[in-house]
Protein backbone atom coordinates (compact mmCIF):
# COMPACT_ATOMS: atom_id res chain seq x y z
CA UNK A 1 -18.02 -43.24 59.00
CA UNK A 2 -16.03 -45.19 61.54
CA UNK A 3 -12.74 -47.05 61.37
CA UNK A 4 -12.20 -49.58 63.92
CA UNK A 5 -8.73 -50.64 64.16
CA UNK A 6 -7.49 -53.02 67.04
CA UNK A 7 -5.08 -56.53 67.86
CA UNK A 8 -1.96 -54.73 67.91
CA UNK A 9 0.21 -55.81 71.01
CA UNK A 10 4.11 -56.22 71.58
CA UNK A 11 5.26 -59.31 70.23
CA UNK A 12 8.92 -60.74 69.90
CA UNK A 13 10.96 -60.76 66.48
CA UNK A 14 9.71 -63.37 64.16
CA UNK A 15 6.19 -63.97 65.45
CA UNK A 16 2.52 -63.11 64.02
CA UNK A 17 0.07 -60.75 64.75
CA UNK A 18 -3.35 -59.88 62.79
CA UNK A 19 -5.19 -56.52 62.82
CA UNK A 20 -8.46 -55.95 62.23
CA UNK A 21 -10.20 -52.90 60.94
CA UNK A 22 -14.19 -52.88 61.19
CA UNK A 23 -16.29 -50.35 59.49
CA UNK A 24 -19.32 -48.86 59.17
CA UNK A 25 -21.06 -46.01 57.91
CA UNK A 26 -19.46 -46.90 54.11
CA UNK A 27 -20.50 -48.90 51.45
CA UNK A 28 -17.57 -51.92 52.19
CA UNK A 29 -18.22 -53.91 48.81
CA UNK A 30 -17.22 -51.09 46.48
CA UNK A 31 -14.46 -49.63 48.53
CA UNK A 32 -11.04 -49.38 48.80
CA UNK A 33 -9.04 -49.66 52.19
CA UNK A 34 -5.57 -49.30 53.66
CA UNK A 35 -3.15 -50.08 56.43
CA UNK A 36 -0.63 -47.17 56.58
CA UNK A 37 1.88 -46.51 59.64
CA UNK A 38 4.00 -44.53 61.46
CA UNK A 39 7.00 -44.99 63.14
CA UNK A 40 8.11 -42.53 65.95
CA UNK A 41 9.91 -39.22 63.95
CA UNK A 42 8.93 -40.41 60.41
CA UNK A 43 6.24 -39.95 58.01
CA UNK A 44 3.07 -42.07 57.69
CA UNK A 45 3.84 -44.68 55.35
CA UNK A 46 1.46 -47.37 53.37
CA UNK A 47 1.77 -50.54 54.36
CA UNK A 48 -0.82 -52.34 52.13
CA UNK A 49 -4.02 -51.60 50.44
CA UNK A 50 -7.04 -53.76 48.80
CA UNK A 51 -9.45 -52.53 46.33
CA UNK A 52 -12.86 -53.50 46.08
CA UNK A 53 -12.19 -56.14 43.41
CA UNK A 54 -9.28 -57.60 45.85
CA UNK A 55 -6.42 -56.35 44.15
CA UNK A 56 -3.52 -55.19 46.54
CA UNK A 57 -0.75 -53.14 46.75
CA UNK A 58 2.26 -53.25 49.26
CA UNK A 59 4.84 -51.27 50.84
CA UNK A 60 9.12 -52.39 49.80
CA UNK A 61 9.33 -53.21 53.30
CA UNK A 62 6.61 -55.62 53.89
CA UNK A 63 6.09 -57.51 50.76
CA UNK A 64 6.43 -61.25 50.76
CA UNK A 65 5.79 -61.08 55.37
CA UNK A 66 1.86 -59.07 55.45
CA UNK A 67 -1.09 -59.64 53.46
CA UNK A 68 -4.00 -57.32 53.46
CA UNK A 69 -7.46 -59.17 53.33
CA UNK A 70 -11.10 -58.47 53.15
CA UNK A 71 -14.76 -59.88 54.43
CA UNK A 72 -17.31 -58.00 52.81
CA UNK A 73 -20.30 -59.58 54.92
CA UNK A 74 -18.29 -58.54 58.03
CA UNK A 75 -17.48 -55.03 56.59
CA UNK A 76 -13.78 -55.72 58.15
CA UNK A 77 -10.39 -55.36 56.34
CA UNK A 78 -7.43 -57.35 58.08
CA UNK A 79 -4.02 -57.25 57.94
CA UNK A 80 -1.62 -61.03 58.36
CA UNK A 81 1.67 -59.40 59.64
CA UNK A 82 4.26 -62.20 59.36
CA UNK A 83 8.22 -62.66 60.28
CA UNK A 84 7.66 -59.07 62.72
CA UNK A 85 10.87 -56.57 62.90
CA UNK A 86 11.62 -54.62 65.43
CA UNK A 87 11.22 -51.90 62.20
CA UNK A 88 8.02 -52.59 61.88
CA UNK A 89 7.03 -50.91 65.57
CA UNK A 90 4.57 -48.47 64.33
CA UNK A 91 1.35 -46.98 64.92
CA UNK A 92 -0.82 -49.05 62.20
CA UNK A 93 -4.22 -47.10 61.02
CA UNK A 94 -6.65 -47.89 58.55
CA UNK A 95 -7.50 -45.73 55.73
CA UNK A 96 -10.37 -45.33 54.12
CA UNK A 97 -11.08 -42.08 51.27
CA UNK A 98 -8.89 -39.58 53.26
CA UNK A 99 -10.46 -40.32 56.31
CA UNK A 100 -8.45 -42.21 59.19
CA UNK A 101 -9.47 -44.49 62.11
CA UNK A 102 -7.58 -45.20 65.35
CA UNK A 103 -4.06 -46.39 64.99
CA UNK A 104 -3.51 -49.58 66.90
CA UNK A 105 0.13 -49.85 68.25
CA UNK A 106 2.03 -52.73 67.02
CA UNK A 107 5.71 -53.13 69.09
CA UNK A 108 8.53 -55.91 68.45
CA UNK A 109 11.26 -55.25 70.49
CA UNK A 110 14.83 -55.89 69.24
């Protein structure tokens, strides 16, 4: 199984960004997937999740500014951050059935 996470970058208050996690080695279609994060000194935190039928679930803090997506023929989960805050500077993984890829580092400075 592999987790491919990557677009993270440092970005200014306010603007976009859009990760994408590829897989492989799982069967996409029937799975769920998460973003999680972690901030420097706290705990890994989910930021969004998408099950297999497209249902989603999102974290307090970023509900209403991300949305989690999915391509099944691309095997690729993303995740639309929108309106970024310098609180949501964060190592960002994806999260598949315990196992976890790469984090990609997302920074917005205040």
């Amino acid at each position: 199984v592999q987790l491919q996470a990557s677009g993270g970058g440092l970005v200014q208050a306010g603007e976009s960004l859009r990760l994408s996690c590829a897989t492989s080695g799982i069967i996409f279609s029937v799975s769920t997937l998460g973003w999680y994060r972690q901030a420097p000194g706290k705990q890994r935190e989910l930021v969004a999740q998408i099950s297999s039928v497209g249902s989603t679930i999102y974290g307090d803090s970023v509900k209403g500014r991300f949305a989690i997506s999915r391509d099944n023929a691309k095997k690729t989960v993303y995740l639309q951050m929108n309106s970024l805050k310098p609180e949501d500077t964060a190592v960002y993984y994806c999260r598949y059935s315990g196992l976890w890829g790469k984090g990609t580092q997302v920074t917005s400075p205040a």
